[in-house]
Protein backbone atom coordinates (compact mmCIF):
# COMPACT_ATOMS: atom_id res chain seq x y z
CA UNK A 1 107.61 99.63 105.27
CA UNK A 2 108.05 102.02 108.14
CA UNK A 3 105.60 104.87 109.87
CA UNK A 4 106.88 107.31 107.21
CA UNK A 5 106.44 105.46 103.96
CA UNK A 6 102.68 104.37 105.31
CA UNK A 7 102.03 107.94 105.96
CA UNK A 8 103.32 108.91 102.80
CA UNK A 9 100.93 106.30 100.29
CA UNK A 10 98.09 107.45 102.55
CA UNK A 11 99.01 111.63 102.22
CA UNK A 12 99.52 111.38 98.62
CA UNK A 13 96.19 109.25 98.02
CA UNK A 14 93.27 111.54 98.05
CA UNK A 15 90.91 108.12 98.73
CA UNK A 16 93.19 107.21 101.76
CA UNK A 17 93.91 110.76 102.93
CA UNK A 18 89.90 111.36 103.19
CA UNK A 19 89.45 108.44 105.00
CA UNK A 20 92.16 109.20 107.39
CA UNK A 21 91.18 112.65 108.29
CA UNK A 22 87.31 111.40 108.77
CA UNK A 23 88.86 109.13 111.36
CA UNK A 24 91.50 111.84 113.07
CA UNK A 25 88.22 113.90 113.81
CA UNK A 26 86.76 111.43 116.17
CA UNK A 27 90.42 109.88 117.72
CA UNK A 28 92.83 111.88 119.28
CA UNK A 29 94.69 108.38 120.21
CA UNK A 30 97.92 108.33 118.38
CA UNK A 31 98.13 104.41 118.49
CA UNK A 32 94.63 103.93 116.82
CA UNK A 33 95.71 107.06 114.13
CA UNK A 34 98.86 104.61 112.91
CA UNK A 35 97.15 101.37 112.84
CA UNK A 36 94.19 103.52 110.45
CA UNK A 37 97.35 104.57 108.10
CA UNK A 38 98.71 101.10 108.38
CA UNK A 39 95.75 99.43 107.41
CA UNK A 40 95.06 102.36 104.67
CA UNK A 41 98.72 102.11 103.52
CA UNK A 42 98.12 98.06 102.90
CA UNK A 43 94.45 97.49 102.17
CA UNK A 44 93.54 100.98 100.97
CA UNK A 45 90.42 103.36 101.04
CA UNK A 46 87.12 101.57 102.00
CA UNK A 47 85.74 102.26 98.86
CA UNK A 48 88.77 100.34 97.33
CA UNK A 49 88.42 97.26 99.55
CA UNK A 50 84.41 97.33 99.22
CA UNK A 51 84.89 97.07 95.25
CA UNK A 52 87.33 94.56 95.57
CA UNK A 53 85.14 92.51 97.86
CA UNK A 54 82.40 93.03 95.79
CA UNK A 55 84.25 91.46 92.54
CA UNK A 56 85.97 88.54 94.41
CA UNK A 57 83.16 86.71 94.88
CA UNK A 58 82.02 85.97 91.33
């Protein structure tokens, strides 16, 4: 996966995009911006990995 397809699961999933824009508000870094879309292209949305967490356990 490159810069482009991460950007492109996190613009087309409203979860991830949501996320991401909370976070742009408050960084203007570039560097911290990709590694949020890489982590939100992999892991996806908090909510997403909270659920998951939540489940894995039992």
């Amino acid at each position: 996966m490159d810069d482009h397809e991460a950007w492109e699961i996190v613009r087309r999933d409203p979860c991830r995009y949501e996320e991401y824009r909370r976070f742009a508000e408050n960084h203007e870094n570039p560097e911290k911006r990709r590694e949020v879309v890489w982590r939100l292209a992999r892991e996806g949305c908090k909510h997403e990995r909270d659920y998951d967490y939540e489940y894995d356990d039992r």
